[in-house]
Protein backbone atom coordinates (compact mmCIF):
# COMPACT_ATOMS: atom_id res chain seq x y z
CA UNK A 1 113.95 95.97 66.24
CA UNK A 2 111.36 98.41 64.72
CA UNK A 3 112.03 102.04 65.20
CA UNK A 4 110.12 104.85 63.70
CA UNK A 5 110.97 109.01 64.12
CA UNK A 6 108.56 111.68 63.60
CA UNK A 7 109.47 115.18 63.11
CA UNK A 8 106.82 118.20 63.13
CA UNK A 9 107.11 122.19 64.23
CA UNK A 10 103.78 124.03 63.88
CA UNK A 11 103.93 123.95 60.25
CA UNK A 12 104.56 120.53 59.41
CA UNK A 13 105.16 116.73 60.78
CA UNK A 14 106.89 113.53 58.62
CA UNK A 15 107.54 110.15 59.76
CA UNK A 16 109.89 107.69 58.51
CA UNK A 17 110.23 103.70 60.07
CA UNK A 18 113.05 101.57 59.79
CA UNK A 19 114.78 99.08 61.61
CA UNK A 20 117.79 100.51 62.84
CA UNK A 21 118.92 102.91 65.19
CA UNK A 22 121.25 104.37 62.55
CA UNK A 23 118.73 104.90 60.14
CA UNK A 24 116.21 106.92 61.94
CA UNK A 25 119.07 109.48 63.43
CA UNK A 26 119.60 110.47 60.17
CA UNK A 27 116.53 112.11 59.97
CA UNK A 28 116.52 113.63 62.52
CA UNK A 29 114.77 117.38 62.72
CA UNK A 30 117.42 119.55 63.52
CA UNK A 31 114.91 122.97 62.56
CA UNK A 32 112.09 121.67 64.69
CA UNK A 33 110.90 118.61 67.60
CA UNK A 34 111.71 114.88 67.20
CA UNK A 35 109.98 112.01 68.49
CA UNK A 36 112.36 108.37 67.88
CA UNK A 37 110.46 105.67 69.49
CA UNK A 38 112.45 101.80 69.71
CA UNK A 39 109.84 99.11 69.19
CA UNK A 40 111.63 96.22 71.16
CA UNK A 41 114.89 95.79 72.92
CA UNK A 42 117.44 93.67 71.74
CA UNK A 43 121.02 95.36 73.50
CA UNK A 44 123.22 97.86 73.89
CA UNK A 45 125.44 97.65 70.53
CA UNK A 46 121.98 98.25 68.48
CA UNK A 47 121.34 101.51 71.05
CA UNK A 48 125.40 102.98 70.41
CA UNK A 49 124.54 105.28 67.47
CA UNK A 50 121.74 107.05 70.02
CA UNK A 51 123.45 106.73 73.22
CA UNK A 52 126.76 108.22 71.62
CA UNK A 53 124.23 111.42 69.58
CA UNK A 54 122.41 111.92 72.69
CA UNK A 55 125.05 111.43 75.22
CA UNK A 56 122.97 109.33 76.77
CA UNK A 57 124.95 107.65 80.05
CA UNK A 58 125.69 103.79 80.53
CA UNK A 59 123.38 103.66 83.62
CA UNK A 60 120.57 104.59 81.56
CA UNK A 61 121.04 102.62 78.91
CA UNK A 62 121.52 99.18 81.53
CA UNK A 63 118.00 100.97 82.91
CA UNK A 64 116.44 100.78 79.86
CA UNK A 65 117.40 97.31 79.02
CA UNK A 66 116.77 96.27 82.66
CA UNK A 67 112.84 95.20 82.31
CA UNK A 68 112.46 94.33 85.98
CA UNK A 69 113.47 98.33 86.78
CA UNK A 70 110.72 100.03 89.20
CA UNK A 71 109.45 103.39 87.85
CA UNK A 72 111.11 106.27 88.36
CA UNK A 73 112.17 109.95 86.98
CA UNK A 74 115.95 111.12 87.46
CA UNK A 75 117.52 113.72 86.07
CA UNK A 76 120.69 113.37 84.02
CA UNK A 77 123.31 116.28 82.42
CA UNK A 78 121.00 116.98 79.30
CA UNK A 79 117.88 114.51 79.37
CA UNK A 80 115.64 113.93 81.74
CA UNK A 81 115.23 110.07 82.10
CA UNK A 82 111.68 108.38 82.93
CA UNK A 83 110.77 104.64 83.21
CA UNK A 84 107.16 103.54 83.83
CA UNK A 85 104.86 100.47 82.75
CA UNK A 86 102.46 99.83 80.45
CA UNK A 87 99.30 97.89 81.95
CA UNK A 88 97.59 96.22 78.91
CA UNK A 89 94.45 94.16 79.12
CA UNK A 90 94.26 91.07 76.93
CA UNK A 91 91.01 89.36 76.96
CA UNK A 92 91.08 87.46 80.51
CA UNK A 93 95.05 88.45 81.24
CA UNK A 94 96.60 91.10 82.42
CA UNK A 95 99.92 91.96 80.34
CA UNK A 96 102.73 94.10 81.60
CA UNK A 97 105.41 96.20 79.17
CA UNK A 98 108.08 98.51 80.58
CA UNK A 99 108.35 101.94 78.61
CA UNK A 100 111.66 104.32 79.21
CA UNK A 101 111.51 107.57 78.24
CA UNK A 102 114.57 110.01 77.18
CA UNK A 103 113.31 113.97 77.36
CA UNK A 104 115.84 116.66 76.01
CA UNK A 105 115.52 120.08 74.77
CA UNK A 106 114.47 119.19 71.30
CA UNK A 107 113.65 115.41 71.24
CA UNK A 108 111.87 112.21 72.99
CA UNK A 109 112.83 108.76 72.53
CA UNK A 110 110.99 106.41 73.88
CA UNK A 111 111.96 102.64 74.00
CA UNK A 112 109.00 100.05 74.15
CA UNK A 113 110.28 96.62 76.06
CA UNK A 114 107.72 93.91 73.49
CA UNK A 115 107.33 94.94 69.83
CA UNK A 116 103.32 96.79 69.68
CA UNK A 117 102.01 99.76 68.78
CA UNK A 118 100.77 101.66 71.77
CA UNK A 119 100.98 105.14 70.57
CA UNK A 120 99.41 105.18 67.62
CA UNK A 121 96.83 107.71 69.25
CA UNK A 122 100.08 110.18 69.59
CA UNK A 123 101.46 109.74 66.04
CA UNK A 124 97.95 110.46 64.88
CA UNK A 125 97.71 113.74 66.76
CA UNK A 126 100.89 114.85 65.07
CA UNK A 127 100.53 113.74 62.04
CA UNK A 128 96.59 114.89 61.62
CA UNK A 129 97.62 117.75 63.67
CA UNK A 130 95.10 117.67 66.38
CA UNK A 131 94.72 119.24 69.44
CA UNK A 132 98.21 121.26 70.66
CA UNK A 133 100.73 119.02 70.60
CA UNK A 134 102.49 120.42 67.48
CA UNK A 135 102.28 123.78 68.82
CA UNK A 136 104.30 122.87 72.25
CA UNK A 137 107.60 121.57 73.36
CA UNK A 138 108.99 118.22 73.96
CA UNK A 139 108.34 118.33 77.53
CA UNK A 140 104.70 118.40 76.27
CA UNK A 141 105.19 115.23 73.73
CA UNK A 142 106.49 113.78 76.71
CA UNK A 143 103.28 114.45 78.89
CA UNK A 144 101.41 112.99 75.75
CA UNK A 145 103.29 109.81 76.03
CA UNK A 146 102.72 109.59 79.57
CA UNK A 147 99.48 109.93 79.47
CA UNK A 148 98.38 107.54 77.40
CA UNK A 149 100.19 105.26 79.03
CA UNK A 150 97.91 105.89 82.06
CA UNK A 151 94.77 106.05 80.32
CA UNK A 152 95.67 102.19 79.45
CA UNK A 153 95.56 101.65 82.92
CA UNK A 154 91.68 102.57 83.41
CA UNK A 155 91.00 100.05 80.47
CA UNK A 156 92.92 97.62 82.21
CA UNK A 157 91.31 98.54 85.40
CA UNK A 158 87.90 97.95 83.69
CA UNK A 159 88.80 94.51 82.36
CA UNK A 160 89.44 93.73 86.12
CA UNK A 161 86.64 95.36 87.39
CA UNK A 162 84.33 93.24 84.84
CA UNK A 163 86.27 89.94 87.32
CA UNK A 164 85.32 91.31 90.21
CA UNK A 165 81.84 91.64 89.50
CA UNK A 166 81.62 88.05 87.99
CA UNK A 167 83.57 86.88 91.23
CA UNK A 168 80.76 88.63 93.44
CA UNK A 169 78.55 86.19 91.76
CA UNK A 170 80.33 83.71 92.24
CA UNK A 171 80.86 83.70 95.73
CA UNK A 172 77.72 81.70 96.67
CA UNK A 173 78.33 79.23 94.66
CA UNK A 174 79.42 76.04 96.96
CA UNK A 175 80.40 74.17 94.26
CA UNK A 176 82.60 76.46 92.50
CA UNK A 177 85.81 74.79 93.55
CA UNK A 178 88.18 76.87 91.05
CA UNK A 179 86.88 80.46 92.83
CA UNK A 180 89.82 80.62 95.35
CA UNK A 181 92.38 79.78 93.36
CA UNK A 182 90.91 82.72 90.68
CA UNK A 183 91.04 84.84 93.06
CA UNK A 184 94.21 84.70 94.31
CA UNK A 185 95.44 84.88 91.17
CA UNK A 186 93.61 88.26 90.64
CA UNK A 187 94.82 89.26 93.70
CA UNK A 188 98.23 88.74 92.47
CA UNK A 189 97.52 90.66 89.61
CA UNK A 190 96.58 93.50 92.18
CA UNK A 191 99.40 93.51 94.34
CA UNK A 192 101.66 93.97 90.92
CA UNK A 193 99.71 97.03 89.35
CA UNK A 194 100.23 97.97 93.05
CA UNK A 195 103.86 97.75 93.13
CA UNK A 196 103.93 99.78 89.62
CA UNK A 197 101.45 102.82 90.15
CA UNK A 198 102.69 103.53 93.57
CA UNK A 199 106.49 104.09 92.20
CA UNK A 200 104.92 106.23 89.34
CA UNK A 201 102.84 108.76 91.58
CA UNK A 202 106.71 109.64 93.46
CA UNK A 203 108.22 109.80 89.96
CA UNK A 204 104.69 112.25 88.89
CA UNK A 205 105.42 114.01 92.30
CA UNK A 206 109.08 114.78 91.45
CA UNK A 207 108.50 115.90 88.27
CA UNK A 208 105.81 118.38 89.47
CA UNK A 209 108.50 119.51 91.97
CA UNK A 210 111.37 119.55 89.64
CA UNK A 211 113.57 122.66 88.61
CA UNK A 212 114.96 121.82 85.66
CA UNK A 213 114.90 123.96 81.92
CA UNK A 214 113.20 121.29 80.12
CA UNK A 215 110.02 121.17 81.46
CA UNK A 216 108.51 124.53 81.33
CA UNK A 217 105.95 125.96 84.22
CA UNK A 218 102.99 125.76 81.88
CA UNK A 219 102.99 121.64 81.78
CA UNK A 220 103.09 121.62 85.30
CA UNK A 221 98.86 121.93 85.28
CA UNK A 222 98.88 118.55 83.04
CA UNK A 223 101.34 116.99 85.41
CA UNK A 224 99.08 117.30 88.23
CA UNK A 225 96.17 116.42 86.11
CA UNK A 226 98.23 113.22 85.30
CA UNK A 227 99.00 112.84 89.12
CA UNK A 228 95.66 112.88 90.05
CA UNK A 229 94.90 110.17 87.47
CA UNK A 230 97.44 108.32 88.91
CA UNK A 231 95.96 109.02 92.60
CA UNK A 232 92.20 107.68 90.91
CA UNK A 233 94.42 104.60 90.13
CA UNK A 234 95.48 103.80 93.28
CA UNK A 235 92.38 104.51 94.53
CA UNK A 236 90.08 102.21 92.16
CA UNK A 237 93.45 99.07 92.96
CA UNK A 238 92.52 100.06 96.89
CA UNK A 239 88.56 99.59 96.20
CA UNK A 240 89.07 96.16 94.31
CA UNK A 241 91.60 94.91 96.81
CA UNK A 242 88.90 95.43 99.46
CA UNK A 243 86.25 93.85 97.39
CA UNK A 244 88.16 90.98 96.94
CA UNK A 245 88.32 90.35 100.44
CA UNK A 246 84.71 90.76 100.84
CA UNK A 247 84.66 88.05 98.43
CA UNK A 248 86.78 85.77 100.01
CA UNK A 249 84.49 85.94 103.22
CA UNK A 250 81.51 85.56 101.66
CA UNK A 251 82.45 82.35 99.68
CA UNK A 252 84.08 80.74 102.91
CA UNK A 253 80.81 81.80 105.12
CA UNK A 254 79.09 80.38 102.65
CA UNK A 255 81.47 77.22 103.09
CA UNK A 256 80.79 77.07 106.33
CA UNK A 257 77.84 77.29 106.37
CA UNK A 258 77.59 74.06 103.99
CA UNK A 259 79.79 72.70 106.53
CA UNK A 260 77.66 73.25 109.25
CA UNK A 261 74.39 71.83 108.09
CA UNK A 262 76.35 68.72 106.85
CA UNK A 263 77.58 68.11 110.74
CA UNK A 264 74.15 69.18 112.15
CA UNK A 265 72.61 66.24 109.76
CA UNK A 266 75.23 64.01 110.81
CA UNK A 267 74.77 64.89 114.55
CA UNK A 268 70.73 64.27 114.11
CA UNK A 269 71.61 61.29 112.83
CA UNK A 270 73.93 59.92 115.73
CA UNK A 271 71.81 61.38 118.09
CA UNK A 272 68.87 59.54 117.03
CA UNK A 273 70.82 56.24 117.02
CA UNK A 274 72.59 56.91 120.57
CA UNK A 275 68.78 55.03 122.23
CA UNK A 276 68.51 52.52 119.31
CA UNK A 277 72.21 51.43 119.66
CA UNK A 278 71.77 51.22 123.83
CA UNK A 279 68.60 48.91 122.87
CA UNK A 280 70.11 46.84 120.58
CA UNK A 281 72.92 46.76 123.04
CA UNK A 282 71.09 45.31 125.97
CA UNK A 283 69.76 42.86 124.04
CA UNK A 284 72.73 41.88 122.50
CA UNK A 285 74.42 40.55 125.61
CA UNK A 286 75.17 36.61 126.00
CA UNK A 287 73.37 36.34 129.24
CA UNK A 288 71.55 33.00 129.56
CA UNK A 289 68.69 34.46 131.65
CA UNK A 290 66.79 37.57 130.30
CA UNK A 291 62.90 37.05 130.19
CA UNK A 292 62.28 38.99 127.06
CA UNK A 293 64.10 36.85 125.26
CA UNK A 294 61.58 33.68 125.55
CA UNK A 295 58.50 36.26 125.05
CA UNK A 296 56.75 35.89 121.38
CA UNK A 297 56.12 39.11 120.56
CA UNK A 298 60.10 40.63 121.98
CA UNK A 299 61.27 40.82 118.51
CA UNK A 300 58.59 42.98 116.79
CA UNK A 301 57.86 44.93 119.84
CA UNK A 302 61.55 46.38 119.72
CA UNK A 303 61.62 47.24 116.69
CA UNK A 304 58.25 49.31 117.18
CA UNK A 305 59.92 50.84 120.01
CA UNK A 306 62.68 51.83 118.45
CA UNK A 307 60.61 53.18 115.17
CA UNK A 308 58.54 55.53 118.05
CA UNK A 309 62.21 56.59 119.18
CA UNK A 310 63.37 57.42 116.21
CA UNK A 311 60.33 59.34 115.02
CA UNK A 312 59.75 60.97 118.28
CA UNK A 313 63.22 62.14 118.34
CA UNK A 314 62.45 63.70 114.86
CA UNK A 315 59.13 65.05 115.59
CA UNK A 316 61.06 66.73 118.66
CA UNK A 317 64.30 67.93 116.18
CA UNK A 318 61.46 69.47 113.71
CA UNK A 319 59.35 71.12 116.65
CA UNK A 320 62.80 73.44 117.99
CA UNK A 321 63.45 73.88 114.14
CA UNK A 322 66.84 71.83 114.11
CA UNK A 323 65.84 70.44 111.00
């Protein structure tokens, strides 16, 4: 388990890393803001020393080491508690990382489910001091986190949109036997980003809504801004779904229509053959008297009746453009 805690005021900002809990609390910035981020979860007994500071209750704490939990906000006596995923794009695949988030009056601690770095943009801003985020609250540290969180999602979106487009190419291609199978995996991918954003626009809608003293009325314009990036989201996942589809029906016209002029060759074919076969028939019966049988020329002038057949029948096929 990594951990890291930053502390800053206007002035200022420090960080120190360790790996344990116990460690990091020890520095923490009783004058100013903290920030204690857990790189990977191992269990509860390595989270005691914060949940017993923080007062942090056991149904959080099972929450947090819960990876399966849908996102959510809730309020608890002293924190605010927020769960949400991280959508990461890696190369061809789609990666998924579940990030809780503790808010109280003076600190964030944010718990990461698979060891990475994905704030380094944050601990940059503080650090280098740019932009406000020194010069705010915790509630807007919070928002920071948040946020980049969701701007990983548009990257992620963009990786998928780049598969879309190559499947839209794809989709005329009759011999591209693995296309269905990619795309229902895509799809899959879909329908989970699906089942993540849409729990994360109610928790962005509660927390726009929510009375509580530690979020203060001026984040409330960057929680709505964050909403409506959410909303875009949802929106783009709704567009790709829909292209996906269009896809699908594309590549199994397209199937089709393969199919189709493989039976109308095939039915040409028998067709032609029906006469031939009723010739050859006829002739083929074991009766003792039939007078072609005896004449000379029988043999060769069947076949040259059946060879006009046959190419009449064709020169008929190609004249009402069956062929």
């Amino acid at each position: 388990m990594d951990c890291f805690i930053i502390g800053y005021d206007p002035v200022g900002a420090w960080m120190k890393t360790s790996d344990t809990v116990a460690d990091v609390l020890a520095y923490r910035n009783t004058g100013g803001l903290s920030w204690i981020h857990i790189n990977g979860l191992t269990g509860p007994s390595a989270l005691q020393p914060l949940t017993e500071t923080f007062n942090i209750h056991p149904l959080t704490v099972e929450d947090i080491l819960d990876t399966e939990q849908r996102p959510k906000a809730e309020e608890f006596a002293g924190y605010l508690f927020i769960i949400l995923k991280a959508i990461l794009p890696h190369e061809a695949e789609i990666t998924f990382d579940q990030i809780s988030l503790i808010l109280t009056q003076d600190t964030v601690i944010t718990f990461q489910e698979r060891p990475g770095d994905l704030f380094k943009g944050i601990r940059r801003r503080i650090l280098d001091n740019i932009g406000r985020i020194r010069r705010m609250g915790a509630d807007y540290l919070a928002y920071g986190i948040l946020d980049s969180v969701v701007d990983e999602y548009f990257l992620a979106l963009d990786s998928l949109g780049k598969r879309v487009e190559d499947f839209e190419e794809r989709a005329l291609d009759e011999n591209d036997v693995s296309l269905i199978a990619d795309l229902q995996k895509i799809k899959q991918t879909l329908i989970r980003i699906r089942r993540i954003i849409w729990p994360l626009r109610e928790s962005l809608t509660s927390l726009v809504h929510l009375d509580s003293t530690l979020i203060n009325l001026e984040l409330e314009p960057f929680l709505k801004d964050l909403q409506d990036n959410v909303i875009q989201v949802v929106e783009t996942l709704e567009t790709y779904r829909d292209l996906l589809t269009g896809v699908m029906e594309v590549n199994l016209s397209a199937l089709s229509n393969r199919m189709n002029k493989v039976m109308k060759v095939l039915t040409i074919i028998s067709t032609i053959f029906i006469p031939l076969t009723f010739i050859v028939g006829v002739y083929g019966m074991n009766f003792a008297y039939m007078p072609e049988l005896n004449f000379p020329y029988a043999y060769p002038i069947t076949w040259g009746v059946m060879v006009l057949i046959a190419a009449g029948m064709l020169w008929f096929f190609k004249r009402r453009h069956w062929l």
